[in-house]
PDB file of N, CA and C in Angstrom:
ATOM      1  N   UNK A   1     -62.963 141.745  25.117  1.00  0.00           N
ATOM      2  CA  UNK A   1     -61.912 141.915  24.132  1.00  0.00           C
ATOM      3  C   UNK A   1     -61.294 140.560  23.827  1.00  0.00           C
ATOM      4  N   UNK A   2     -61.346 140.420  22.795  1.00  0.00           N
ATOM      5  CA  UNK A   2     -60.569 138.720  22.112  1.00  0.00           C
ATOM      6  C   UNK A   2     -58.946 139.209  22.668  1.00  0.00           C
ATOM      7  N   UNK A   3     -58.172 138.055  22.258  1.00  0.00           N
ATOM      8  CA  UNK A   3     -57.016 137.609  23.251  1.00  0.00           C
ATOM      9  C   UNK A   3     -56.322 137.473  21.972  1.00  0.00           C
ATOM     10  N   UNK A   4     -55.416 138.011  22.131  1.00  0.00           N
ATOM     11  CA  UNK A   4     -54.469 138.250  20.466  1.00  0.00           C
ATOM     12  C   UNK A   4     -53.197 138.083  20.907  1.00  0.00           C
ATOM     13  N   UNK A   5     -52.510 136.758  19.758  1.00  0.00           N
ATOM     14  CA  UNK A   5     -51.694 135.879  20.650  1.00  0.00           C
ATOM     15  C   UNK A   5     -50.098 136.787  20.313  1.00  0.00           C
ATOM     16  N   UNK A   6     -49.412 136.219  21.070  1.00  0.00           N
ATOM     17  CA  UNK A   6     -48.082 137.066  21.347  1.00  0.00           C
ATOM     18  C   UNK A   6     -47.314 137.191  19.477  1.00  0.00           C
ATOM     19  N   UNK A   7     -47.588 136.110  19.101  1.00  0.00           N
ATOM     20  CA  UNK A   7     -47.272 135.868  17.176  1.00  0.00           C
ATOM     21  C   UNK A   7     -48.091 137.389  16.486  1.00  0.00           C
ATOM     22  N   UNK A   8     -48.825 137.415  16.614  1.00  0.00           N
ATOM     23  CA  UNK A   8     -49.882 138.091  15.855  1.00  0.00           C
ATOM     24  C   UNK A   8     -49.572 139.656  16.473  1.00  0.00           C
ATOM     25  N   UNK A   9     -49.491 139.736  17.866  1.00  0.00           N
ATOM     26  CA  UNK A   9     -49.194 140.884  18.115  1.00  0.00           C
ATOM     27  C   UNK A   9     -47.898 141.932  17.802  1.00  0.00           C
ATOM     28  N   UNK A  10     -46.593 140.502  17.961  1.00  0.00           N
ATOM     29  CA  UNK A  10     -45.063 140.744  17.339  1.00  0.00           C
ATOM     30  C   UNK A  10     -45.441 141.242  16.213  1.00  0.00           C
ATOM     31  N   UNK A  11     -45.885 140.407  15.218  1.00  0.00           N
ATOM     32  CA  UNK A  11     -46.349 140.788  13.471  1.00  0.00           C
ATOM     33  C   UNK A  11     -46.501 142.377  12.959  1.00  0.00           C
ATOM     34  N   UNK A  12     -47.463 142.624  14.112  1.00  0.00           N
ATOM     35  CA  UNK A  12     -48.377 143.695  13.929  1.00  0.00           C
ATOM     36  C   UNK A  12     -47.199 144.800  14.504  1.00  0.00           C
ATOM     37  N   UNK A  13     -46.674 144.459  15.609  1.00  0.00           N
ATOM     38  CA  UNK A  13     -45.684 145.928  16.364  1.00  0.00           C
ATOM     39  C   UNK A  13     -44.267 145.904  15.122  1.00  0.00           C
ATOM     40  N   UNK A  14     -43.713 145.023  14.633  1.00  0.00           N
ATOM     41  CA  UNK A  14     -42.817 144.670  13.324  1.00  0.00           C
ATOM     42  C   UNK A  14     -43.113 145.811  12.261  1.00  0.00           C
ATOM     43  N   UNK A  15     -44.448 145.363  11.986  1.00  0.00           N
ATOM     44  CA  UNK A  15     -44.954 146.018  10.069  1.00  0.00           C
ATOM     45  C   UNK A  15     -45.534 146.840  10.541  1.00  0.00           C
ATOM     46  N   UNK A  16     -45.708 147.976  11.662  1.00  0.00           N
ATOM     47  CA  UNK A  16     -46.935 149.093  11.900  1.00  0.00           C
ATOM     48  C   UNK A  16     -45.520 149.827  11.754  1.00  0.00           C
ATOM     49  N   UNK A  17     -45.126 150.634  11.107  1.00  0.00           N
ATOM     50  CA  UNK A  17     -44.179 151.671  11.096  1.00  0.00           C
ATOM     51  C   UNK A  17     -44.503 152.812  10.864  1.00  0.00           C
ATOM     52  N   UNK A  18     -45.555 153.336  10.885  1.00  0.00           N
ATOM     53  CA  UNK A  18     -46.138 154.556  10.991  1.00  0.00           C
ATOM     54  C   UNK A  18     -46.380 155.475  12.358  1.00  0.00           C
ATOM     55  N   UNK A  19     -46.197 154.445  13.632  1.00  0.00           N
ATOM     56  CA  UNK A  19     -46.519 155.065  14.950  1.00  0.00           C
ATOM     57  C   UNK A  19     -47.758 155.449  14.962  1.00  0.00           C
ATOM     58  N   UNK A  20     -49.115 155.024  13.934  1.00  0.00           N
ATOM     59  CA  UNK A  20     -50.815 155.219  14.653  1.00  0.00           C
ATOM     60  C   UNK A  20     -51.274 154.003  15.403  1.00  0.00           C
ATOM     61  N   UNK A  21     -50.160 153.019  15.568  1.00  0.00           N
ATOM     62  CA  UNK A  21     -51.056 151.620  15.936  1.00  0.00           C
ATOM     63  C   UNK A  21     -52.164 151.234  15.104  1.00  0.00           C
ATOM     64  N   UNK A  22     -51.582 151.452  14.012  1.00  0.00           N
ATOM     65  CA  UNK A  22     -52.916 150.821  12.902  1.00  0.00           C
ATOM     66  C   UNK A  22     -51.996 150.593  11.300  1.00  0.00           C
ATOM     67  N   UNK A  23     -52.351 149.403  11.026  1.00  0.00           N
ATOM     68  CA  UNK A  23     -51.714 149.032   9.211  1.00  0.00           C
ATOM     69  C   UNK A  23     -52.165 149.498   8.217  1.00  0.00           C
ATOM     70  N   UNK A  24     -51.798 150.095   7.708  1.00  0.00           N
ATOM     71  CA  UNK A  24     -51.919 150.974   6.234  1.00  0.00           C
ATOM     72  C   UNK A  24     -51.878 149.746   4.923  1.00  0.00           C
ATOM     73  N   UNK A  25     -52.806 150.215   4.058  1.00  0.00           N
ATOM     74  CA  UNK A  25     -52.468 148.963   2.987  1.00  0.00           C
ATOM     75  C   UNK A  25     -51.294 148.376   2.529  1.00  0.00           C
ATOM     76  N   UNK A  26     -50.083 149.141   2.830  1.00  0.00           N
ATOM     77  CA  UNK A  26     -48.552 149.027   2.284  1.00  0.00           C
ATOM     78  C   UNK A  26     -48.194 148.140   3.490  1.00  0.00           C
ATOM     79  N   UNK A  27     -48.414 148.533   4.725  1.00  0.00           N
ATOM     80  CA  UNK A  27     -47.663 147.995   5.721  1.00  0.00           C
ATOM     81  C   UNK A  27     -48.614 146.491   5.586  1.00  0.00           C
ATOM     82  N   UNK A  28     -49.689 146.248   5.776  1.00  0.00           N
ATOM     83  CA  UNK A  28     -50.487 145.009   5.695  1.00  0.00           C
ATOM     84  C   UNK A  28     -49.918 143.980   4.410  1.00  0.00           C
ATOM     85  N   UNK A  29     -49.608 144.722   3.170  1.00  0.00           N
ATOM     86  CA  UNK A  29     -49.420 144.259   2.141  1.00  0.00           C
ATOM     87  C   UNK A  29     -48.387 143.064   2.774  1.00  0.00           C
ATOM     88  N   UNK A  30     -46.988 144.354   3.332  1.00  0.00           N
ATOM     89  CA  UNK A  30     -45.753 143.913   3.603  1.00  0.00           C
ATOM     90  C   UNK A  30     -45.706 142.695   4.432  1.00  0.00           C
ATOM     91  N   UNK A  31     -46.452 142.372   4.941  1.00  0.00           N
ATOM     92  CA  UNK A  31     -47.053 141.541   6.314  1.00  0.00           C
ATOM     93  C   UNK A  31     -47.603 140.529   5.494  1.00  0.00           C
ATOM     94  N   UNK A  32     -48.649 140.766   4.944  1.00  0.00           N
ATOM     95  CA  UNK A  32     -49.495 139.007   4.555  1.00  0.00           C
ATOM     96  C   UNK A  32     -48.691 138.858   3.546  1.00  0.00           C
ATOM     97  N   UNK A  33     -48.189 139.382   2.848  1.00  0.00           N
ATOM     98  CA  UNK A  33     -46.929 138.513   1.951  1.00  0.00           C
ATOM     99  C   UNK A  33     -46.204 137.365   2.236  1.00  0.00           C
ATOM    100  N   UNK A  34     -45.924 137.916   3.728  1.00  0.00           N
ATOM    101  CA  UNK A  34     -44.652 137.063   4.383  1.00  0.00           C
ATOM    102  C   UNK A  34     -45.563 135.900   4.742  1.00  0.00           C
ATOM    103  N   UNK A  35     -46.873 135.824   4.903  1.00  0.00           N
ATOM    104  CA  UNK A  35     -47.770 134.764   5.383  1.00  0.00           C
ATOM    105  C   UNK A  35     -48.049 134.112   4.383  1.00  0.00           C
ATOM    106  N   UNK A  36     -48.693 134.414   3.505  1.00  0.00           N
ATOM    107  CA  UNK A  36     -49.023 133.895   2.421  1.00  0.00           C
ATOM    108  C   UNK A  36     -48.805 134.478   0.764  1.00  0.00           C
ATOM    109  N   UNK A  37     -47.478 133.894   0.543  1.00  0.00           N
ATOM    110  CA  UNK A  37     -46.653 134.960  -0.780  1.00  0.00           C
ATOM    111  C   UNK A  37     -47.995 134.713  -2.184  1.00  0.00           C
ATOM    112  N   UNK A  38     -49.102 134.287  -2.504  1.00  0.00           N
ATOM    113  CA  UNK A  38     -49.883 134.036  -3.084  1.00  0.00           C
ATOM    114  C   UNK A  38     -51.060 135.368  -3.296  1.00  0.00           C
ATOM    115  N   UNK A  39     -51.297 135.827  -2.121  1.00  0.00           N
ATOM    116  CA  UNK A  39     -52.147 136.961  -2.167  1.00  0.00           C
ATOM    117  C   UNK A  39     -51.994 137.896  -2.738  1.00  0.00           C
ATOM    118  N   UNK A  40     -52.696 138.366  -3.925  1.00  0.00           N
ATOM    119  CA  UNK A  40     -52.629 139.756  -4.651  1.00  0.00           C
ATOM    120  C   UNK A  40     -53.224 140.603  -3.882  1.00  0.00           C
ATOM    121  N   UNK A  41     -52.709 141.916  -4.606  1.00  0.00           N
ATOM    122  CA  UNK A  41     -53.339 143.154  -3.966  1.00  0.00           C
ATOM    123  C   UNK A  41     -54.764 143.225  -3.988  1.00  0.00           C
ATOM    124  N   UNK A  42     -55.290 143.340  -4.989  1.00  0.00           N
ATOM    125  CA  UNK A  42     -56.617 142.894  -4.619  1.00  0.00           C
ATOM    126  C   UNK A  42     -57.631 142.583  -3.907  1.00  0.00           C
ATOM    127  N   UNK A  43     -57.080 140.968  -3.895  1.00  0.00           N
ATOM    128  CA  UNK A  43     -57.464 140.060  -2.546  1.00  0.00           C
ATOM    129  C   UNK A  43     -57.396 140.462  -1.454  1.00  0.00           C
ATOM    130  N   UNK A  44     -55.860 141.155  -1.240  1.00  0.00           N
ATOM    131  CA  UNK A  44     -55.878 142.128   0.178  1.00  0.00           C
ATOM    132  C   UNK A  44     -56.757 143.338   0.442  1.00  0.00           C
ATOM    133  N   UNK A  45     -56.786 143.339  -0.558  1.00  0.00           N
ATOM    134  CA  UNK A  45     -58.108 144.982  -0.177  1.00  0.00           C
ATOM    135  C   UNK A  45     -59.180 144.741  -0.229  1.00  0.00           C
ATOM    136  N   UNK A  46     -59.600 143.629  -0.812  1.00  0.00           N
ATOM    137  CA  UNK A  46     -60.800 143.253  -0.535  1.00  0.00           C
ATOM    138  C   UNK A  46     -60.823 142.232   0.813  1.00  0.00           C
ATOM    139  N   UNK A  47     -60.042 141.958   1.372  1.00  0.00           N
ATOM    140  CA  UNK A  47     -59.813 141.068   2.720  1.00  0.00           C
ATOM    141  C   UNK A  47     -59.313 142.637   3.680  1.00  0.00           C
ATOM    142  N   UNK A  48     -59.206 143.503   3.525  1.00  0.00           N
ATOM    143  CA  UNK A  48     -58.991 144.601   4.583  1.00  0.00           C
ATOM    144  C   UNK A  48     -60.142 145.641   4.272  1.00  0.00           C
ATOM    145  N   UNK A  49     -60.920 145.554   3.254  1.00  0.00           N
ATOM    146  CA  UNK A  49     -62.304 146.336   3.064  1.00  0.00           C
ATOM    147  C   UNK A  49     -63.283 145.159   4.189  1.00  0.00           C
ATOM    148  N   UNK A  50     -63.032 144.017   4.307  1.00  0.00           N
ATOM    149  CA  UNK A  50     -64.363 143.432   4.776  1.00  0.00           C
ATOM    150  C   UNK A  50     -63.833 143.603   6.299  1.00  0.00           C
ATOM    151  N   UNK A  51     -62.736 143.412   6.894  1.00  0.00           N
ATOM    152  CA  UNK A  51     -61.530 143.648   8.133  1.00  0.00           C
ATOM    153  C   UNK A  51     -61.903 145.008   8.637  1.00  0.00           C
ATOM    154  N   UNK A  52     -61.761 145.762   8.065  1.00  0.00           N
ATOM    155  CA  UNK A  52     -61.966 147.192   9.005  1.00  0.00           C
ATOM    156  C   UNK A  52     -63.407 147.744   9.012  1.00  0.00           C
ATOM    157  N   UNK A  53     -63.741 147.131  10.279  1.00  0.00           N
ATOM    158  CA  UNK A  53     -64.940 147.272  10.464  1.00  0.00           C
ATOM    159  C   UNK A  53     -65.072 148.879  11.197  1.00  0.00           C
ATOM    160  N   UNK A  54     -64.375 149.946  11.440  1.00  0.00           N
ATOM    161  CA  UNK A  54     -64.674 151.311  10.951  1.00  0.00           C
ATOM    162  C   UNK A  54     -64.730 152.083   9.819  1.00  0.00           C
ATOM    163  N   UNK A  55     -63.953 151.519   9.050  1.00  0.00           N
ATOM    164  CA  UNK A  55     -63.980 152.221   8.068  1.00  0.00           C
ATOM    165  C   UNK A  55     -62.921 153.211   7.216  1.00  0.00           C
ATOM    166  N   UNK A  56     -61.759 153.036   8.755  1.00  0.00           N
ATOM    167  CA  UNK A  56     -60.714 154.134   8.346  1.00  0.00           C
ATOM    168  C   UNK A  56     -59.759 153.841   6.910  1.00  0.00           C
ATOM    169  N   UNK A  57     -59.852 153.149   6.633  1.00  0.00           N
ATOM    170  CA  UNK A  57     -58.925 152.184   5.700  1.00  0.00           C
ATOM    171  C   UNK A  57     -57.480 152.101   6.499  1.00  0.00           C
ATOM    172  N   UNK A  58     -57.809 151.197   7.634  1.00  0.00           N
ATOM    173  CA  UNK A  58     -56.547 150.710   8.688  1.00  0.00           C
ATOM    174  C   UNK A  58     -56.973 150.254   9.296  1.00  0.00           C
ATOM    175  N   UNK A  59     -56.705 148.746   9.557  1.00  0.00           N
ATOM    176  CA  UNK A  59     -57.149 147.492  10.805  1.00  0.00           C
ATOM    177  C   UNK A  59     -55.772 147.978  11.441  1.00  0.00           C
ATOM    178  N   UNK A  60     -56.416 147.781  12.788  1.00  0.00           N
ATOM    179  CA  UNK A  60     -56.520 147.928  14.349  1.00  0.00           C
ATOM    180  C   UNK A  60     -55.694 146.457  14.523  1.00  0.00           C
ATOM    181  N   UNK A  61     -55.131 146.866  15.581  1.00  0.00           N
ATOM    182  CA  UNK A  61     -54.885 145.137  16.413  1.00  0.00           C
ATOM    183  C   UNK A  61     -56.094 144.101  16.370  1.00  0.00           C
ATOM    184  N   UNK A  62     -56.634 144.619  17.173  1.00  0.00           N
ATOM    185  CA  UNK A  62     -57.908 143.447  16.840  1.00  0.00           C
ATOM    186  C   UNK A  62     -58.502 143.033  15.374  1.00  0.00           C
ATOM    187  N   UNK A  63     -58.680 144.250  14.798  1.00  0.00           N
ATOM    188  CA  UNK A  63     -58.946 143.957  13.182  1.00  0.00           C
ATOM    189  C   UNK A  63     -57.796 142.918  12.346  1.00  0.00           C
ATOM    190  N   UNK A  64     -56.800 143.183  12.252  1.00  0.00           N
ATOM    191  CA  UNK A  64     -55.344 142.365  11.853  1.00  0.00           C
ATOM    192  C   UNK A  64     -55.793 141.033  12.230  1.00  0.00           C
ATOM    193  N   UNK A  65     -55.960 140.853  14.019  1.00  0.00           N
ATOM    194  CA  UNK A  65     -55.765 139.494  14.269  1.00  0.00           C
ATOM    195  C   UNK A  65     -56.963 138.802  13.395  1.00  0.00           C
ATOM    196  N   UNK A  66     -57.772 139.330  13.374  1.00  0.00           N
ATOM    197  CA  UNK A  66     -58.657 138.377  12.342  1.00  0.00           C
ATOM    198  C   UNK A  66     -58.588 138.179  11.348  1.00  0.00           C
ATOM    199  N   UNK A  67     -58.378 138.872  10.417  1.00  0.00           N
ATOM    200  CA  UNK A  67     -57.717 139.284   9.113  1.00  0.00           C
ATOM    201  C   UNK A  67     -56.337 137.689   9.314  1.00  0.00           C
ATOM    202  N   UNK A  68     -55.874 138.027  10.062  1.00  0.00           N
ATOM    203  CA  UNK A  68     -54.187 137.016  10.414  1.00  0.00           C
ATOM    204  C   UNK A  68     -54.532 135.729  10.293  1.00  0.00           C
ATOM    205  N   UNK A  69     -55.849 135.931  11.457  1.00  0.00           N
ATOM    206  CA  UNK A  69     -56.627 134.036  11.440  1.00  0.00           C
ATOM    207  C   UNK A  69     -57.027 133.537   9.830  1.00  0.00           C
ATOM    208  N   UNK A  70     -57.897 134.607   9.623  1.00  0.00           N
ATOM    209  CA  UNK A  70     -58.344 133.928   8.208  1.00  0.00           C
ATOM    210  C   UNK A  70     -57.167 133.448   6.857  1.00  0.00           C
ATOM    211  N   UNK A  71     -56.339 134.542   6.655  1.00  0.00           N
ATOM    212  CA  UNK A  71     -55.469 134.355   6.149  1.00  0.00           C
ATOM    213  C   UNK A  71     -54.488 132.779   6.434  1.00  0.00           C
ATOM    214  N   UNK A  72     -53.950 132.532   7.402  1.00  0.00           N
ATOM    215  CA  UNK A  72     -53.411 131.568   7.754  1.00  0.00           C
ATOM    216  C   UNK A  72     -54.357 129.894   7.667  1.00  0.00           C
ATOM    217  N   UNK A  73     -55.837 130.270   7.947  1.00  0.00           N
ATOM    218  CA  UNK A  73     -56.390 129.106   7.370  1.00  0.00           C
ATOM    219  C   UNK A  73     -56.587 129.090   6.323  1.00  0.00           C
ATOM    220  N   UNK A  74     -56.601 129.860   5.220  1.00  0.00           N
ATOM    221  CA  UNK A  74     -56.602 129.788   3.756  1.00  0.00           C
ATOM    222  C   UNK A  74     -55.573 129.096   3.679  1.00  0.00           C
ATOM    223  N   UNK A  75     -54.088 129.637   4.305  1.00  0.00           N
ATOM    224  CA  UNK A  75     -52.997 129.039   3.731  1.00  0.00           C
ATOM    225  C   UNK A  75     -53.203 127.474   3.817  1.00  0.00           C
ATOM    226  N   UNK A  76     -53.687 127.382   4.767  1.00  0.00           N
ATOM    227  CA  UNK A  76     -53.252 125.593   5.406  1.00  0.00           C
ATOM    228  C   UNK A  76     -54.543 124.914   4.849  1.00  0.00           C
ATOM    229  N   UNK A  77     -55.991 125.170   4.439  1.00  0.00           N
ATOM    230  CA  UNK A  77     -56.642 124.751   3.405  1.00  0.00           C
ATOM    231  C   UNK A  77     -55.933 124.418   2.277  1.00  0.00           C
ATOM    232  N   UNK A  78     -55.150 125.505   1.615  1.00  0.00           N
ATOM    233  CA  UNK A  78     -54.619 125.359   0.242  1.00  0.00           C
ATOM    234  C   UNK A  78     -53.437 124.165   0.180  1.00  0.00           C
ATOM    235  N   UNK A  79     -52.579 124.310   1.296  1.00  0.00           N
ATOM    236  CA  UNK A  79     -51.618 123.406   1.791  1.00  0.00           C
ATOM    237  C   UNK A  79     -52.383 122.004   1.671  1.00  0.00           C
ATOM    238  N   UNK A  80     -53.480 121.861   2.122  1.00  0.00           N
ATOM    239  CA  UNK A  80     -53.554 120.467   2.775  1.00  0.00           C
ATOM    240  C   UNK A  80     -54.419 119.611   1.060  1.00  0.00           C
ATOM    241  N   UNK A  81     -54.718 120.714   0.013  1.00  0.00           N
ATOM    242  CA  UNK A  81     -55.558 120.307  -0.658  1.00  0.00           C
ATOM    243  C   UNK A  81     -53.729 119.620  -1.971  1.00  0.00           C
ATOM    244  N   UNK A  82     -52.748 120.881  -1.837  1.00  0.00           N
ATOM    245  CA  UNK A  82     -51.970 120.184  -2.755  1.00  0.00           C
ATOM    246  C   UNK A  82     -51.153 118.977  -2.587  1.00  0.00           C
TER     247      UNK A  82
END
């Protein structure tokens, strides 16, 4: 099991307000906003269609944290290019 850091996990126990332990497109929305205010809906569903690797349409802790990683190096790519 990958090691999902105390940031990523806060994030995730914050914006999961449903009580399944899993992010719903609204709650994810609410979340990578705050990371990166640039991302359309879209982008997010097509970044949580490739993320939930079951299928439920809801990343998991582990699903998120990756989803979290990628997201955050986009940001700091985009950062470092302006």
């Amino acid at each position: 099991m990958s090691n999902i850091s105390p940031e990523v996990q806060a994030l995730f126990d914050k914006h999961e307000l449903s009580g399944d332990r899993q992010l719903d497109f609204d709650e994810l929305y609410n979340l990578i906003t705050k990371v990166d205010s640039t991302i359309t809906e879209d982008t997010l569903q097509d970044l949580m269609d490739s993320f939930d690797t079951n299928y439920n349409d809801k990343l998991s802790l582990s699903e998120f944290s990756h989803l979290h990683e990628m997201v955050v190096e986009r940001k700091k790519e985009r950062e470092a290019k302006a």
